[in-house]
C-alpha atoms as a PDB file:
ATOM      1  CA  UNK A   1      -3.615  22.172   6.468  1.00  0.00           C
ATOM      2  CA  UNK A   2      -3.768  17.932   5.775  1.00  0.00           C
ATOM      3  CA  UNK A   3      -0.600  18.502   3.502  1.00  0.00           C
ATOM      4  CA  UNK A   4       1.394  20.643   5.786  1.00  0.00           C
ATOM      5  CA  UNK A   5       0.239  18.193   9.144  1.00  0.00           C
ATOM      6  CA  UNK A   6       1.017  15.106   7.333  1.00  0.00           C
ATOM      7  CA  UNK A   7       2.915  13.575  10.040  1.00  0.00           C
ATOM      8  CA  UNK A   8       0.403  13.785  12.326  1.00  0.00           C
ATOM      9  CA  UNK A   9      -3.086  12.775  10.040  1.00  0.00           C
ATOM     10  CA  UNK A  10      -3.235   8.814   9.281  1.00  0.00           C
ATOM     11  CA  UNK A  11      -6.859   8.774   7.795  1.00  0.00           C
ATOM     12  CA  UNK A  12      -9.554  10.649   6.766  1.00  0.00           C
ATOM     13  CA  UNK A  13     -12.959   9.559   8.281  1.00  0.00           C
ATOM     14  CA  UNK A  14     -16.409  10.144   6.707  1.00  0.00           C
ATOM     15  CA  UNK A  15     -19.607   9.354   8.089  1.00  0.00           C
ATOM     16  CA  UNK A  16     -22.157   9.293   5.458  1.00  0.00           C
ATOM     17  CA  UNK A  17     -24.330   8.626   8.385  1.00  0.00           C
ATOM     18  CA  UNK A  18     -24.327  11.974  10.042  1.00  0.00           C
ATOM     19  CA  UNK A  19     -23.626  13.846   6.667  1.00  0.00           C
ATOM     20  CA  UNK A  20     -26.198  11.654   4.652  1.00  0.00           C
ATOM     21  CA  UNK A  21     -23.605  12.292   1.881  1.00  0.00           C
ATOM     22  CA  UNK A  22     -22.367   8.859   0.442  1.00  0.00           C
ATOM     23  CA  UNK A  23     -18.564   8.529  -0.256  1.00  0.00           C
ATOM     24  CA  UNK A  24     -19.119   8.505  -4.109  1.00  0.00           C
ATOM     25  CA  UNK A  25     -21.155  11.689  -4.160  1.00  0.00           C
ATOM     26  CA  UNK A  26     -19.414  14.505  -5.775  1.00  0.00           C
ATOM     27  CA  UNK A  27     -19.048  16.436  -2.909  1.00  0.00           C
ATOM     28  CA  UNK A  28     -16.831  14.032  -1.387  1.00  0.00           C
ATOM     29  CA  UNK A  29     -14.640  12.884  -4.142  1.00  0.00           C
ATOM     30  CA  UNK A  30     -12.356  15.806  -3.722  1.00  0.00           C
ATOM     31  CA  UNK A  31     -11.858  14.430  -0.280  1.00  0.00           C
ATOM     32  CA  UNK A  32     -10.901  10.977  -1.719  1.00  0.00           C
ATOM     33  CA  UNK A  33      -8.664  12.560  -4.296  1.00  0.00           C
ATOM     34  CA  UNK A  34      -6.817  14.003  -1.473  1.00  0.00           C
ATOM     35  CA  UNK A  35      -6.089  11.083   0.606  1.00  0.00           C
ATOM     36  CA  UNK A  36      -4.812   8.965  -2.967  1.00  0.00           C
ATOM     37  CA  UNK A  37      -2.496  12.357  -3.291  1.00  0.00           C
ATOM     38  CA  UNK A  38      -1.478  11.981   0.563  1.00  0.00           C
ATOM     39  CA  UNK A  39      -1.542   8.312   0.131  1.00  0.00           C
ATOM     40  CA  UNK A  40      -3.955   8.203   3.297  1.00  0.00           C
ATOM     41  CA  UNK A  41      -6.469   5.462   4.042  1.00  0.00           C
ATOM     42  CA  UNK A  42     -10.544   6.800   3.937  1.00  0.00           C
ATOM     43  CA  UNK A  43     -12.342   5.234   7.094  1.00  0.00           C
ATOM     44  CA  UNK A  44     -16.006   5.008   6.936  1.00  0.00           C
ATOM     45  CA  UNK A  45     -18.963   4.554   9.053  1.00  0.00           C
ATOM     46  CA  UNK A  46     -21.307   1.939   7.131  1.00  0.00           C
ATOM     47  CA  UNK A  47     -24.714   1.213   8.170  1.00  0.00           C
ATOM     48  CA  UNK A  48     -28.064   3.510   9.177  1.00  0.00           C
ATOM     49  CA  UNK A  49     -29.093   5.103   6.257  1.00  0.00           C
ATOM     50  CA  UNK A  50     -29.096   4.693   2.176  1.00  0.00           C
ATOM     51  CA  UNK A  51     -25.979   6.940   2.020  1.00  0.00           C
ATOM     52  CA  UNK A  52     -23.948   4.971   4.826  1.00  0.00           C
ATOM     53  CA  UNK A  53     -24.613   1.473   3.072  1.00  0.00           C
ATOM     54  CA  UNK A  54     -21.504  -0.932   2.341  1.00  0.00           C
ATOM     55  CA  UNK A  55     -22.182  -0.656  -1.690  1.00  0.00           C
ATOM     56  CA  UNK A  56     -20.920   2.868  -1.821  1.00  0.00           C
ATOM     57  CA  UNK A  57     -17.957   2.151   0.289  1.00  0.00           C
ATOM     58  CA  UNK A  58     -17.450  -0.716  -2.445  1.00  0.00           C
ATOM     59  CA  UNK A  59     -18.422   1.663  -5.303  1.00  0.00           C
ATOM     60  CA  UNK A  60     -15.628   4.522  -3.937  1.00  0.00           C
ATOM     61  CA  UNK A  61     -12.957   1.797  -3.432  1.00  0.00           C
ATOM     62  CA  UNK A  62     -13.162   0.651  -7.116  1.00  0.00           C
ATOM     63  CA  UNK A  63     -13.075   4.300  -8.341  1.00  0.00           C
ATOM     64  CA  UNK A  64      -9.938   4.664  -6.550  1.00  0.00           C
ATOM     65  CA  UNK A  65      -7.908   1.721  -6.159  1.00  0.00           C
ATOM     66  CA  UNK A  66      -5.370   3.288  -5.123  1.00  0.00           C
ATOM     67  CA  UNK A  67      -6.935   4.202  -1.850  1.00  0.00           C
ATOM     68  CA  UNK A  68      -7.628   1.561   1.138  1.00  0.00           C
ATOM     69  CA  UNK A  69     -11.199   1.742   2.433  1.00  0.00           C
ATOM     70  CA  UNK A  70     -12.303   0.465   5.786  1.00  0.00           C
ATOM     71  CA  UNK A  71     -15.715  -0.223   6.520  1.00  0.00           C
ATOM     72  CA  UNK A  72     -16.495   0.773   9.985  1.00  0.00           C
ATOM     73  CA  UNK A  73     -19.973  -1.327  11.006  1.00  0.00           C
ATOM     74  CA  UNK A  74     -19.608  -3.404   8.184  1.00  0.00           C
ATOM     75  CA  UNK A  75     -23.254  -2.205   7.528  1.00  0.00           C
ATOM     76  CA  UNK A  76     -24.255  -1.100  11.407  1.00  0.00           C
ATOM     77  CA  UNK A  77     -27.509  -2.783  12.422  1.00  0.00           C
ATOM     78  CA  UNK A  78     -27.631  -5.799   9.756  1.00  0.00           C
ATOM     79  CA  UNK A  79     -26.125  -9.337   9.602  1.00  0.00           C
ATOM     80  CA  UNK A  80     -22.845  -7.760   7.968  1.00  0.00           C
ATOM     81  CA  UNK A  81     -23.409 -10.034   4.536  1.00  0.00           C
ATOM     82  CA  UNK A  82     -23.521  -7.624   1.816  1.00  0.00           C
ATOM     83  CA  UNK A  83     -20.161  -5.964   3.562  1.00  0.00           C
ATOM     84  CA  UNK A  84     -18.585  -9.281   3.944  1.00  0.00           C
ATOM     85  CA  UNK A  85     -18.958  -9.871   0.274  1.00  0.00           C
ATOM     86  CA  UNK A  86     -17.822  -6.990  -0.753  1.00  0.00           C
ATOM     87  CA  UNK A  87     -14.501  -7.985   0.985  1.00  0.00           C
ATOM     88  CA  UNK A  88     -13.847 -10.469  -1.761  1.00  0.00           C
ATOM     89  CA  UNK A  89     -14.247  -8.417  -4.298  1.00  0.00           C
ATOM     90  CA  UNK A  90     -11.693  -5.786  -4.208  1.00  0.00           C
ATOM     91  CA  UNK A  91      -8.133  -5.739  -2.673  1.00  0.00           C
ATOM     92  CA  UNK A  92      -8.393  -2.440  -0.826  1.00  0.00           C
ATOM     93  CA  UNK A  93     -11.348  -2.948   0.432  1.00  0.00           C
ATOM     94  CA  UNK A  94     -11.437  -3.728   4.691  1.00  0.00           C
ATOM     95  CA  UNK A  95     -13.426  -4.465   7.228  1.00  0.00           C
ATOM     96  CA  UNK A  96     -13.243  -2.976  10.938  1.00  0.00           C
ATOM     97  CA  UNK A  97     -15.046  -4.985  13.897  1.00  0.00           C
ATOM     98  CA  UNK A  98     -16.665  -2.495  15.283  1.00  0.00           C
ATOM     99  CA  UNK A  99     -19.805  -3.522  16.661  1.00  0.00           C
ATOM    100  CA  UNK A 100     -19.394  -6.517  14.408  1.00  0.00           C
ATOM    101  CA  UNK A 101     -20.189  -9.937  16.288  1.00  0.00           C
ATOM    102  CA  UNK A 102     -16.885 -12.435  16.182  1.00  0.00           C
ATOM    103  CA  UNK A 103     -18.690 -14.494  13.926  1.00  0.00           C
ATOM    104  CA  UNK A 104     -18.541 -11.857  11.089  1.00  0.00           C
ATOM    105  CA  UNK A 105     -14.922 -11.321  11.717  1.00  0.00           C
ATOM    106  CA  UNK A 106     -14.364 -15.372  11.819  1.00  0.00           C
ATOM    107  CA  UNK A 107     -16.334 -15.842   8.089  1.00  0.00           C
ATOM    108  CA  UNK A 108     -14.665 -13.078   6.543  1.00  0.00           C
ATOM    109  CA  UNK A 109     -10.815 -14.984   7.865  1.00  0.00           C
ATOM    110  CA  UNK A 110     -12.236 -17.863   6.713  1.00  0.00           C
ATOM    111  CA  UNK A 111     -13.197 -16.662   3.184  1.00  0.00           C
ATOM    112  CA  UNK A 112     -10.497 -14.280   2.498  1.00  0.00           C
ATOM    113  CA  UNK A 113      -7.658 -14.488   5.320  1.00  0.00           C
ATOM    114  CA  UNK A 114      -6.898 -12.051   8.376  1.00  0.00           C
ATOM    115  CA  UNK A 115      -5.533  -9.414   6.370  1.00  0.00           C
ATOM    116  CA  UNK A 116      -9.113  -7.862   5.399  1.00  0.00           C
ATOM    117  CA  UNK A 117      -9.913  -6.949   9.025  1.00  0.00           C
ATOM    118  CA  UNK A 118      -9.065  -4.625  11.619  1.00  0.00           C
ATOM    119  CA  UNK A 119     -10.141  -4.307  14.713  1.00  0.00           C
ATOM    120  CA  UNK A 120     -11.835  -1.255  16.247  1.00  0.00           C
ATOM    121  CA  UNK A 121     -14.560  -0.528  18.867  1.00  0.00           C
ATOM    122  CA  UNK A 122     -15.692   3.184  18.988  1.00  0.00           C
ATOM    123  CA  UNK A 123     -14.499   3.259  22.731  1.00  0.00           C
ATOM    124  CA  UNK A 124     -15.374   5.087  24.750  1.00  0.00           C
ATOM    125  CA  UNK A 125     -19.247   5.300  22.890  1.00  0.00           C
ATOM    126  CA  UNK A 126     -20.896   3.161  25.406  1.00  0.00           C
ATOM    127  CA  UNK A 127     -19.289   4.625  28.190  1.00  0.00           C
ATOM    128  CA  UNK A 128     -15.552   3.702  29.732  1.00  0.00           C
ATOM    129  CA  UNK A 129     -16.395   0.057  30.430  1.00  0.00           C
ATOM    130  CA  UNK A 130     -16.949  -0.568  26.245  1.00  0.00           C
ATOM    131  CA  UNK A 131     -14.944  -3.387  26.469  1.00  0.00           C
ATOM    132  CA  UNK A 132     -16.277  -4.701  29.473  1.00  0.00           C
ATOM    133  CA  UNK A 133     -20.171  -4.688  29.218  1.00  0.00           C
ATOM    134  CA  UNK A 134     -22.406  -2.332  27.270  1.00  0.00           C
ATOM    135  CA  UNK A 135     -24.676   0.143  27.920  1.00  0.00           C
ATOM    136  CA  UNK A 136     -27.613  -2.671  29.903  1.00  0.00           C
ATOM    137  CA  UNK A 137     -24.250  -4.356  31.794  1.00  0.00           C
ATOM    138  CA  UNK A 138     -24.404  -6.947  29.796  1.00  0.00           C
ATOM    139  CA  UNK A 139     -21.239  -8.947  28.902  1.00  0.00           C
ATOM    140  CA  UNK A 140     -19.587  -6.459  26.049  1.00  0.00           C
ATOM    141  CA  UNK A 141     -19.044  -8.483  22.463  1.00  0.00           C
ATOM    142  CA  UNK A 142     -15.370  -7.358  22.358  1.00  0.00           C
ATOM    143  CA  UNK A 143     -14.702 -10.016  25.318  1.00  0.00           C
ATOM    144  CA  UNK A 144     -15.155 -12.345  22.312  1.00  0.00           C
ATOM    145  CA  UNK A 145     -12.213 -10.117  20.558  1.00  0.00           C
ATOM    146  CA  UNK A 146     -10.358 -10.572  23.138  1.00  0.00           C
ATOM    147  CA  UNK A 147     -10.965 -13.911  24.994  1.00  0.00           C
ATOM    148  CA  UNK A 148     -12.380 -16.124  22.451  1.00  0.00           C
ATOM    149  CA  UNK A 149     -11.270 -15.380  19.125  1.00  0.00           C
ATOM    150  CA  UNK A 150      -7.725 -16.119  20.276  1.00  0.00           C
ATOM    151  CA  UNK A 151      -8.821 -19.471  20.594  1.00  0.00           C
ATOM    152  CA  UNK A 152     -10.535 -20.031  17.204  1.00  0.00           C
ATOM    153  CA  UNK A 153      -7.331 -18.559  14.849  1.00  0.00           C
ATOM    154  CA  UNK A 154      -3.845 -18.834  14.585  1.00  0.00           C
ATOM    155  CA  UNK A 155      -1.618 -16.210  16.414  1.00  0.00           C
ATOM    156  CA  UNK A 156      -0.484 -14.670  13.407  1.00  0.00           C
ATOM    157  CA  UNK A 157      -4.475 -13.908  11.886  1.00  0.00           C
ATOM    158  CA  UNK A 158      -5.068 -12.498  15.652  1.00  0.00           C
ATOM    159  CA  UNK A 159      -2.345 -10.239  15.516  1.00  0.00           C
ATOM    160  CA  UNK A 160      -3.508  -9.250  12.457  1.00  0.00           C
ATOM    161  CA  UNK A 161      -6.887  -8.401  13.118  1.00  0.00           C
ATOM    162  CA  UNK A 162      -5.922  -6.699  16.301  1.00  0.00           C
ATOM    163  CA  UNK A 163      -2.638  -4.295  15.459  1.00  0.00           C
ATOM    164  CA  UNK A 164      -0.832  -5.228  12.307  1.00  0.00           C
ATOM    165  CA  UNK A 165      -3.084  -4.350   9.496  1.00  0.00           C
ATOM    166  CA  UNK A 166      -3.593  -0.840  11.279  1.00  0.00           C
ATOM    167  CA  UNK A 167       0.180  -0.585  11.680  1.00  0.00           C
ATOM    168  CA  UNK A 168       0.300  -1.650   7.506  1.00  0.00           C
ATOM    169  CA  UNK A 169      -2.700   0.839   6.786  1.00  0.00           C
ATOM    170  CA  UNK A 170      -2.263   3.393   8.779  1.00  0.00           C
ATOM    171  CA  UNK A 171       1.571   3.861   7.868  1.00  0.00           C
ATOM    172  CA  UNK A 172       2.372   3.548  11.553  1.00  0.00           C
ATOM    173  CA  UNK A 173       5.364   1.697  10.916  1.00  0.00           C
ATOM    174  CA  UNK A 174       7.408   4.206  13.425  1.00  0.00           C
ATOM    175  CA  UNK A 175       5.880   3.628  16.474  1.00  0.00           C
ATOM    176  CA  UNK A 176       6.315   0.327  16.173  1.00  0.00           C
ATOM    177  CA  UNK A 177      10.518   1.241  15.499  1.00  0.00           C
ATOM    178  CA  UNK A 178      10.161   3.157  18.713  1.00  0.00           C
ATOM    179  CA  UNK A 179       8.258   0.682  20.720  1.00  0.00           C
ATOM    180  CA  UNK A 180      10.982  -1.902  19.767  1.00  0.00           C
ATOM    181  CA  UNK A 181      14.223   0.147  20.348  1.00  0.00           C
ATOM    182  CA  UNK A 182      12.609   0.761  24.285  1.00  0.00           C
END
């Protein structure tokens, strides 16, 4: 089904959390093998539980370099360290911002540029004012994404973070073709 709706599938997503089957367990390396064949990125949640930790993400992404590996969470629930390390480490290897504080985002620029994160938010989980104010109304951490962080980096790392590594990962390249010949 993947192979003959390739047009239309730009990932595959695990979530070792829900599964509580980490992304270098046997049972999901045929799923890896198939998105180096399909040359597809593997999106992960990361954070919860043993089997959604950051080291297996790491651990998958050096069995198959071939593949990109995103790191949704960065390690959910934690200061984001061990994921941020990680980054460094391997070259197709990402971060995602989801429910990652700006400061995560701005240490991993600083340490190894704007092309290791992307930015995502799991919208609409906390309801459809996400980007607005969570769950308590409090002021929502992706106002920092989108207010502050502007301020702190260059326009090129923003742009980054925000769209063009997704466009580069996610072999979107021809929507962007179509946005620009409107």
């Amino acid at each position: 089904m993947m192979k003959k709706n390739r047009n239309l599938i730009y990932a595959i997503k695990l979530h070792p959390f829900h599964s509580n089957v980490a992304p270098t367990d046997e049972r999901m390396l045929p799923y890896i093998e198939l998105a180096e064949e399909l040359n597809l990125p593997v999106v992960s949640h990361t954070g919860g539980c043993q089997a959604a930790s950051s080291k297996y993400m790491y651990e998958a992404a050096k069995i198959f370099p071939k593949v990109n590996f995103v790191m949704v969470h960065m390690d959910l629930g934690t200061d984001n360290k061990e994921a941020v390390k990680y980054l460094g480490k391997l070259d197709n290897l990402y971060g995602d911002t989801t429910w990652v504080p700006m400061k995560t985002t701005l240490e991993v620029v600083k340490r190894y540029g704007s092309n290791k994160m992307l930015f995502g938010s799991d919208m609409p989980i906390d309801g459809v004012d996400t980007y607005l104010c969570n769950p308590k109304g409090e002021r929502s951490m992706y106002q920092d994404y989108f207010y502050e962080l502007p301020k702190l980096i260059c326009q090129e790392d923003y742009e980054n973070i925000m769209y063009k590594n997704a466009i580069k990962l996610f072999h979107i390249e021809q929507y962007t073709a179509k946005r620009d010949r409107m």
